[in-house]
Protein backbone atom coordinates (compact mmCIF):
# COMPACT_ATOMS: atom_id res chain seq x y z
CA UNK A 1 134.72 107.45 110.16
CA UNK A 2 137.44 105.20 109.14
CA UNK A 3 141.04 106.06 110.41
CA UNK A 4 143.90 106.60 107.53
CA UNK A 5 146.62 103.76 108.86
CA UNK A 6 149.58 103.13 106.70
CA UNK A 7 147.94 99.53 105.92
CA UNK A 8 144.43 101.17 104.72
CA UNK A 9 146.46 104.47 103.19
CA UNK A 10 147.74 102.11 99.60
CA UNK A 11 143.60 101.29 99.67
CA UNK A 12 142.57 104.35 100.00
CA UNK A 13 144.71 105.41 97.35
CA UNK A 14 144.40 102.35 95.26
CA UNK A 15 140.10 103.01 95.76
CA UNK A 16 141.03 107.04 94.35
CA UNK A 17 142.57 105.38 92.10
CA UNK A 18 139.72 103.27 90.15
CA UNK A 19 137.04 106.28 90.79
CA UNK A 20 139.71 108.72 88.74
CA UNK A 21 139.82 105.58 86.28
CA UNK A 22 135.96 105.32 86.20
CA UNK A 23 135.18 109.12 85.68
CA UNK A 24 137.65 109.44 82.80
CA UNK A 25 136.38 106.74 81.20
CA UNK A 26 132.82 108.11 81.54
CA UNK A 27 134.20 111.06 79.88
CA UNK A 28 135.29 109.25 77.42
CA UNK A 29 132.46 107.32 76.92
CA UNK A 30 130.59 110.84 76.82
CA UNK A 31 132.54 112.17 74.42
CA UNK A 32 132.60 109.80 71.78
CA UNK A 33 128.63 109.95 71.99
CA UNK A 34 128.49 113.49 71.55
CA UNK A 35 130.73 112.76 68.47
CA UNK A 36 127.98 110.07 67.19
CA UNK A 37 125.05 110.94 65.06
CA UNK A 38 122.07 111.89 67.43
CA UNK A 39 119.64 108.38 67.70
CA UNK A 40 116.04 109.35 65.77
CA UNK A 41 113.63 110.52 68.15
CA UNK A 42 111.25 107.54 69.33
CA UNK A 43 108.13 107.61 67.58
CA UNK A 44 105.05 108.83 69.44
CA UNK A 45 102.82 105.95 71.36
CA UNK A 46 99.74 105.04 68.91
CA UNK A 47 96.74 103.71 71.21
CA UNK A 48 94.86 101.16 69.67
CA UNK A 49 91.63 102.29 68.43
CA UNK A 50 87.93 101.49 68.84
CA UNK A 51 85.48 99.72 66.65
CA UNK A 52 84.36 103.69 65.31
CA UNK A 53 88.07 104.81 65.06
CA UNK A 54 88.61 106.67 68.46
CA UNK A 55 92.19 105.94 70.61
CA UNK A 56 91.05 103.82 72.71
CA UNK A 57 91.26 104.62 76.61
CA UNK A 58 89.33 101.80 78.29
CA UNK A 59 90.22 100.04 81.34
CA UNK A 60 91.28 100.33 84.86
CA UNK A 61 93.27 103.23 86.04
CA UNK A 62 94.98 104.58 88.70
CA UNK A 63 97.10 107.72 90.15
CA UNK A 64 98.65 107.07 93.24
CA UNK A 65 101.66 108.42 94.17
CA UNK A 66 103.65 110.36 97.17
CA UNK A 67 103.47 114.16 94.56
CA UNK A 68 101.34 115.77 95.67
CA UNK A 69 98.86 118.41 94.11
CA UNK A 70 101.25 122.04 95.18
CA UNK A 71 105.06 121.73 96.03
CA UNK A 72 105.50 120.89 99.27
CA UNK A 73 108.59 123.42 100.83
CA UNK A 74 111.18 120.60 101.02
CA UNK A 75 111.75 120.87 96.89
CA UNK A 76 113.72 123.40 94.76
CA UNK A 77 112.03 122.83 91.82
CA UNK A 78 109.41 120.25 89.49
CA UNK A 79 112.04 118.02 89.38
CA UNK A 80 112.80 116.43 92.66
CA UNK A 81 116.32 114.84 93.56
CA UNK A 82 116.43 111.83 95.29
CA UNK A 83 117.47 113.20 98.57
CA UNK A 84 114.34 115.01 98.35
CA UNK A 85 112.63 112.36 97.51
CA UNK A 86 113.77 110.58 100.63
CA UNK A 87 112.97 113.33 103.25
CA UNK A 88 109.40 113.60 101.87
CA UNK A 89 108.83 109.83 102.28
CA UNK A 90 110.50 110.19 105.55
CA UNK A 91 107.90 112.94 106.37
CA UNK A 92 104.97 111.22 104.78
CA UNK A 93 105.31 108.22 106.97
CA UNK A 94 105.45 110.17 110.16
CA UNK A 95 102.22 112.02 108.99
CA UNK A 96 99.82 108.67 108.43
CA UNK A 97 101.61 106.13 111.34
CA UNK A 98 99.51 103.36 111.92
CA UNK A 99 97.91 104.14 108.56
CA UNK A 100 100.01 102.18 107.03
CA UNK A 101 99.68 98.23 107.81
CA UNK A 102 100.70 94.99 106.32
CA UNK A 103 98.60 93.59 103.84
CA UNK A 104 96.63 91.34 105.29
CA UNK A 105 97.01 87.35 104.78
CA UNK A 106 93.86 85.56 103.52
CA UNK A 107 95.66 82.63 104.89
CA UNK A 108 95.73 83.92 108.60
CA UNK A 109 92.81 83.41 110.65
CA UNK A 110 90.56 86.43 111.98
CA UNK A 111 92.29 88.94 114.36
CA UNK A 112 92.31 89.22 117.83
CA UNK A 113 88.83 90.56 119.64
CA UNK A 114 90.19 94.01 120.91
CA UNK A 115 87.21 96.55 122.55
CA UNK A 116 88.14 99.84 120.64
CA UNK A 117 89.75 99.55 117.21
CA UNK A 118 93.14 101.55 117.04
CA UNK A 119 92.79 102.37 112.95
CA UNK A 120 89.76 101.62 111.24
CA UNK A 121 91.11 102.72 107.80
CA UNK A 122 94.42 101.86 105.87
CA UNK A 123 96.99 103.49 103.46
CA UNK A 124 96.62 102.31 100.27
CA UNK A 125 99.25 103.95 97.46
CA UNK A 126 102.21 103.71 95.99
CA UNK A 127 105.12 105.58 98.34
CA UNK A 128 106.90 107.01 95.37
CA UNK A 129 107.12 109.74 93.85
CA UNK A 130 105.12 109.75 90.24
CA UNK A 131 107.50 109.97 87.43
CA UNK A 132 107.16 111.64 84.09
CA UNK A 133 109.73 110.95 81.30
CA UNK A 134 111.41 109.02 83.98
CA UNK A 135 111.57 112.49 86.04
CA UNK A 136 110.06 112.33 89.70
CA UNK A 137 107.61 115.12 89.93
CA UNK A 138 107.23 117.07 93.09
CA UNK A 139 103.75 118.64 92.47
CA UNK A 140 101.18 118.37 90.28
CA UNK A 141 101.56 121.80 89.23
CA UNK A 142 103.19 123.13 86.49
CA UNK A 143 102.52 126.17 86.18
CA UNK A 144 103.25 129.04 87.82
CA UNK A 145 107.01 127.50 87.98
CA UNK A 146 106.75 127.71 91.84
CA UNK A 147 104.06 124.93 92.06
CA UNK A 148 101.20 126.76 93.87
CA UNK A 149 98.41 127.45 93.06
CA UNK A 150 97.90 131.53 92.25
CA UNK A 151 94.91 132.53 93.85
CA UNK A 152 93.27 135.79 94.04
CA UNK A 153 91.76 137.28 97.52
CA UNK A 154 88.24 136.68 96.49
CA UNK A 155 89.78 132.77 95.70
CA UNK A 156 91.86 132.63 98.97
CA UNK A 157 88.42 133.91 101.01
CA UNK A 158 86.34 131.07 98.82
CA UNK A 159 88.27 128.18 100.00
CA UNK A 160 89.12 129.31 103.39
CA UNK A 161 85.53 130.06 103.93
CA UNK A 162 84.55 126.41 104.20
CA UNK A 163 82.35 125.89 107.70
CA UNK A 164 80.59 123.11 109.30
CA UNK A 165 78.34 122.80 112.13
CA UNK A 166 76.36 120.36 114.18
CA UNK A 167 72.93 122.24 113.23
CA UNK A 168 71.69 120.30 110.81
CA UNK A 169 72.68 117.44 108.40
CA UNK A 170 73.05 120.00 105.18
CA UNK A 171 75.96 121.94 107.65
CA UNK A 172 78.05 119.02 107.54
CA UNK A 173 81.39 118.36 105.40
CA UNK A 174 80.66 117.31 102.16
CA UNK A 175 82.77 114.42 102.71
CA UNK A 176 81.32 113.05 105.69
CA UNK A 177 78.14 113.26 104.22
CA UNK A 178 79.65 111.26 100.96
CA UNK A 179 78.85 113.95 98.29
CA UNK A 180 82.30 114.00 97.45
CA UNK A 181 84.83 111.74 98.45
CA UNK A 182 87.83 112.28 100.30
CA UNK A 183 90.69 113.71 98.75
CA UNK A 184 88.66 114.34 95.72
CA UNK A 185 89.42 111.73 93.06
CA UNK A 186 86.35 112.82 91.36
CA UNK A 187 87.52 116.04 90.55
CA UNK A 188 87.57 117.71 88.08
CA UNK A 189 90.67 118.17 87.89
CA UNK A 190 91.08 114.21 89.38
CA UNK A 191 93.38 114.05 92.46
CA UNK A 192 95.20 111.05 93.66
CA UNK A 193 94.46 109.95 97.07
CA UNK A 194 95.47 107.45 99.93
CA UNK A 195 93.12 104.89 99.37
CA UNK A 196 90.65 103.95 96.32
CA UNK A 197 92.08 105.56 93.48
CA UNK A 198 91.06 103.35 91.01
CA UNK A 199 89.24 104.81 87.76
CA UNK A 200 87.29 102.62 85.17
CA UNK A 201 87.25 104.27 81.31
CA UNK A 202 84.20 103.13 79.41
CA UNK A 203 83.78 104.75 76.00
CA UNK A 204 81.16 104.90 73.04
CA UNK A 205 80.95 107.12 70.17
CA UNK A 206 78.53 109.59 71.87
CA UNK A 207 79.52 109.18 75.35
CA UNK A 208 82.55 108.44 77.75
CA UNK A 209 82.00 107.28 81.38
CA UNK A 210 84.82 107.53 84.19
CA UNK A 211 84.09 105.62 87.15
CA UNK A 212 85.51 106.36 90.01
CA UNK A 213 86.27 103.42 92.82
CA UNK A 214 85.75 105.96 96.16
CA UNK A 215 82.41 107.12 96.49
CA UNK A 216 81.27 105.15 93.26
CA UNK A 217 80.81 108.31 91.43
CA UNK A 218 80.78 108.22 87.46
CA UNK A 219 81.23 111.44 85.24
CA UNK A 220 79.52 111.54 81.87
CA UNK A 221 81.66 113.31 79.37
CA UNK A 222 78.89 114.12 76.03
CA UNK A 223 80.71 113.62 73.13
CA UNK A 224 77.90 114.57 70.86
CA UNK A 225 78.48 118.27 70.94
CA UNK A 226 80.40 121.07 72.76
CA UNK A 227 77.04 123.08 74.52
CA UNK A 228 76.46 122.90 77.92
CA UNK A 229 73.65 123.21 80.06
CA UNK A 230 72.27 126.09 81.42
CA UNK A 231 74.46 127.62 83.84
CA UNK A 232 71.20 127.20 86.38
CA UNK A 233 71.85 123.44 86.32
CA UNK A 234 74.71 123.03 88.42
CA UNK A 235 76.77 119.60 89.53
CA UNK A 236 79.16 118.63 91.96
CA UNK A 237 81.56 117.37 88.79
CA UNK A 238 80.76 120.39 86.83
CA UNK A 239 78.71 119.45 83.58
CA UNK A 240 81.66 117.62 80.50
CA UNK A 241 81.60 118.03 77.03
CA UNK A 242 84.39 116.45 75.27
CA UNK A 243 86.22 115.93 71.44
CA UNK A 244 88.86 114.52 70.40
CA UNK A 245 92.39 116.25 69.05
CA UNK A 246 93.91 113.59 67.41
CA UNK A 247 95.49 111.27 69.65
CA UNK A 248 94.05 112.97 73.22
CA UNK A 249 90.78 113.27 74.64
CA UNK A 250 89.64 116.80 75.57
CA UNK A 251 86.87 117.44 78.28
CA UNK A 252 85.62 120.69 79.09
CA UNK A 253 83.98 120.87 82.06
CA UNK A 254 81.66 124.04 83.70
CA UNK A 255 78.77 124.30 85.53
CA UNK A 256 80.36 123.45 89.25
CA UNK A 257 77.87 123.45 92.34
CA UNK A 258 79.46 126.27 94.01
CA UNK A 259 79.13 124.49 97.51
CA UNK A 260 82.05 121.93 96.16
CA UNK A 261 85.13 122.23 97.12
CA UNK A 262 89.09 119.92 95.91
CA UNK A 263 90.94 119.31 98.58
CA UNK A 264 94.05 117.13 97.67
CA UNK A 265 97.00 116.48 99.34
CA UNK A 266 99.18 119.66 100.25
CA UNK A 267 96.61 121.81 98.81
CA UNK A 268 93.09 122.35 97.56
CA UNK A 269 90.51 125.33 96.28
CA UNK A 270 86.71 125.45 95.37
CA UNK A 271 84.91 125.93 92.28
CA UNK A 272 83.55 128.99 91.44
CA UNK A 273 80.47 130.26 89.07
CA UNK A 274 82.88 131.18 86.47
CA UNK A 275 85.32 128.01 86.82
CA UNK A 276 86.22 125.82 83.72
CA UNK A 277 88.44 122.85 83.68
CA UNK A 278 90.20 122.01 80.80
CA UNK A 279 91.34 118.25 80.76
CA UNK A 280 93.52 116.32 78.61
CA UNK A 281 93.80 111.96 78.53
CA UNK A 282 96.47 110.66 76.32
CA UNK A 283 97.85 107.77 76.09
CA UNK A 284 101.60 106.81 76.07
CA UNK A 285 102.13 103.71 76.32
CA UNK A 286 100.67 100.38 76.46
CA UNK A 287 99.86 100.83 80.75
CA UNK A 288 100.50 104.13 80.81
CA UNK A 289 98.57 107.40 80.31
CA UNK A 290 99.78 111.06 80.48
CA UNK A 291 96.36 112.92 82.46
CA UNK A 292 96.65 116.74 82.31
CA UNK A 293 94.24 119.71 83.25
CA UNK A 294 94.03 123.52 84.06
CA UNK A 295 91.84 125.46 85.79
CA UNK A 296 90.57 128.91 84.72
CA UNK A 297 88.47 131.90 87.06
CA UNK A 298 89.49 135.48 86.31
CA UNK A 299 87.57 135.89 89.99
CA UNK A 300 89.48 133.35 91.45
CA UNK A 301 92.88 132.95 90.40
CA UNK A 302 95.55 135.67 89.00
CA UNK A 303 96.20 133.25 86.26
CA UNK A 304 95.13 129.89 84.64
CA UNK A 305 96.63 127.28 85.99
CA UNK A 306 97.62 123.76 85.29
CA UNK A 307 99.33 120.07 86.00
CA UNK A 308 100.59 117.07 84.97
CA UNK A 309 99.88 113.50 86.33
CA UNK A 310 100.62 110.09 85.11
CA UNK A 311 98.13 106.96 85.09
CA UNK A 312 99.04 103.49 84.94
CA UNK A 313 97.03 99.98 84.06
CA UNK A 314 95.60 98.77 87.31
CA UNK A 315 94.30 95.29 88.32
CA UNK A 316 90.65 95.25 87.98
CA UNK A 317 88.28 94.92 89.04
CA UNK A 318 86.71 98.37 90.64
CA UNK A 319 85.07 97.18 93.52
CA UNK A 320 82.05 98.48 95.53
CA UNK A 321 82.54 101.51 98.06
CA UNK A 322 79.28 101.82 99.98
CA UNK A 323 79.55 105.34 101.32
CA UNK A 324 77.13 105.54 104.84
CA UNK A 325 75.42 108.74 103.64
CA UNK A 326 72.07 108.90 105.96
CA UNK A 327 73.24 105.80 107.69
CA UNK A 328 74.64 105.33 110.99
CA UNK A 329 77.20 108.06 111.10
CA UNK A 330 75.52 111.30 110.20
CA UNK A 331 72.97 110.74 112.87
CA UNK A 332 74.62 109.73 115.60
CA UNK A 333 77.26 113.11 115.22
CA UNK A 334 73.88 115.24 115.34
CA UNK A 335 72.08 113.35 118.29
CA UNK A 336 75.59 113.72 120.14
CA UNK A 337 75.52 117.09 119.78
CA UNK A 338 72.10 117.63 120.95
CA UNK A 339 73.22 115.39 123.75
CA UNK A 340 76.36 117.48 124.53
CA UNK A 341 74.13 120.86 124.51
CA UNK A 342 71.75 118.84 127.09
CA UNK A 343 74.37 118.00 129.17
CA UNK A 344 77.37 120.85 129.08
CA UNK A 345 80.17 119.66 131.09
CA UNK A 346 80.39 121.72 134.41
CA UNK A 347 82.67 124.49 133.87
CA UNK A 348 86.30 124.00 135.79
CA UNK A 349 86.65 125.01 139.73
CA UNK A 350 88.78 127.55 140.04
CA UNK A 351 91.71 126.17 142.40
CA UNK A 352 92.95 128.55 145.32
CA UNK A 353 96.33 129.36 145.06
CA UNK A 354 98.25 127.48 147.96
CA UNK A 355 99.56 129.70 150.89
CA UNK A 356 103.69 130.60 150.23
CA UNK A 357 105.45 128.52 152.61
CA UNK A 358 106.68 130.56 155.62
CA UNK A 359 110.63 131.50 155.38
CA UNK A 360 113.13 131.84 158.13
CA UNK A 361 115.52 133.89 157.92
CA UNK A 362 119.65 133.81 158.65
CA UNK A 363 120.37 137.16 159.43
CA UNK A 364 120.69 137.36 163.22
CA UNK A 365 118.02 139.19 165.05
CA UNK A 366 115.07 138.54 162.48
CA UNK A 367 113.43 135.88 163.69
């Protein structure tokens, strides 16, 4: 704190001073532009279009960002104040610690030999939160106002229900076993995650493909017609049909293996039978593309539900992630625990209770 002398008390005043001068004259400013005629509304972005006359969505993608899919506690409302901002970066980085490294130096020779690895995987995302209309977002979700998402009890029960064991290969996470990837970029609806989320648009008249960098998954949205399969013929991405509505792509997407399950950041929920995700891709600007979805289930959630998240041009190329499904991993966690049933650790001793020291007491005559 700085102490009011009578040198520092005219520059203190003088400082008061200017601000008074610079907020009147913001006023000022303000209130000869309310006077103006209102500038015309900026005309809607117009993506290029393909060779057959569709807006054209191709290239590399991406969603990073610090939002995350339901509002985390620290926010007030969608639109998050910098403060807020602030505190959940703050939070964030004391979540992932040695997550997050330096990029590393081509340059620089190899690192040191070291006989256990402290991190074998990095942080890879942009530490801000993702802006829409210039507004930082503090969820994904839109509605409900509140930013969560509404689920019923049989919903709740669906998602919680998720188990794993060491039994058998099948009783393992989907993840681990690299039918889904982590954090589920895949979708539908697509979440942003830490690492790898890079998508790849590649359309034709009849078809569009979305490739997605983790787990090298690519969904197949049929533009030829709006029928799905039979609702036997189930898919971890749900089965996509798609059309156009002038300037967006729509995809409609049913048909969910019911074993699948989101989980994003700050939140997550699992397909049901009955679940149908309606997505929208539009693009507003040259790099930049407005993605949005909801997510209906009578069963599973008290009401539809939906979000908002921006996607900018990314550097290409996608490159290869070679999930270990089958490999190394998934076999070694099962022969461990066979191992660890072999060989149970010996239960702990019980450890007598030492003897209370013996006391001697002050009062005359006692001892």
């Amino acid at each position: 704190m700085t102490q009011n002398t009578p040198d520092s008390a005219p520059r203190l005043a003088a400082w008061l001073g200017g601000l008074a001068a610079v907020a009147l004259a913001g006023f000022a400013t303000h209130a000869r532009a309310a006077d103006a005629p209102a500038a015309p509304p900026a005309k809607p972005y117009h993506a290029p279009r393909t060779a057959y006359g569709a807006p054209d969505l191709q290239g590399v993608w991406t969603n990073t960002a610090l939002t995350f899919l339901a509002r985390p506690p620290i926010f007030k409302g969608l639109i998050a104040t910098d403060a807020e901002e602030k505190t959940m970066l703050k939070v964030f980085m004391s979540m992932v610690g040695d997550l997050i490294k330096p990029t590393v130096d081509p340059k620089e020779g190899a690192p040191p030999v070291v006989k256990e690895a402290p991190q074998s995987d990095i942080i890879e995302m942009d530490f801000h939160l993702a802006r829409i209309n210039g507004q930082p977002r503090s969820s994904w979700i839109v509605e409900p106002s509140n930013g969560q998402i509404p689920f019923t009890a049989a919903g709740q029960k669906a998602y919680d229900g998720r188990k794993s064991t060491y039994d058998d290969p099948e009783a393992r996470p989907l993840t681990e076993r690299c039918m889904i990837a982590i954090g589920s970029p895949e979708g539908p609806p697509m979440m942003n995650t830490g690492f790898n989320g890079n998508y790849q648009i590649v359309q034709s008249k009849d078809f569009v493909a979305i490739e997605i960098e983790m787990n090298h998954d690519v969904r197949i949205v049929r533009m030829i017609d709006r029928t799905h399969a039979p609702a036997e013929v189930t898919r971890w991405m749900g089965d996509s049909v798609g059309w156009w509505d002038g300037e967006t792509l729509v995809v409609e997407s049913a048909n969910f293996d019911p074993r699948g399950v989101v989980d994003s950041l700050n939140g997550g929920f699992r397909h049901g039978p009955k679940t149908k995700v309606i997505e929208r891709f539009t693009r507003t600007g040259e790099d930049q593309m407005l993605y949005e979805f909801t997510v209906q289930d009578a069963d599973y959630y008290k009401q539809p539900w939906s979000g908002q998240m921006p996607m900018r041009a990314a550097k290409g190329p996608i490159y290869e992630y070679a999930c270990h499904e089958g490999n190394y991993s998934l076999p070694n966690a099962l022969s461990g625990a066979r191992y660890a049933e072999a060989h149970p650790e010996p239960a702990p001793t019980a450890t007598k209770p030492a003897a209370a020291p013996a006391t001697v007491s002050t009062k005359p005559g006692t001892n």
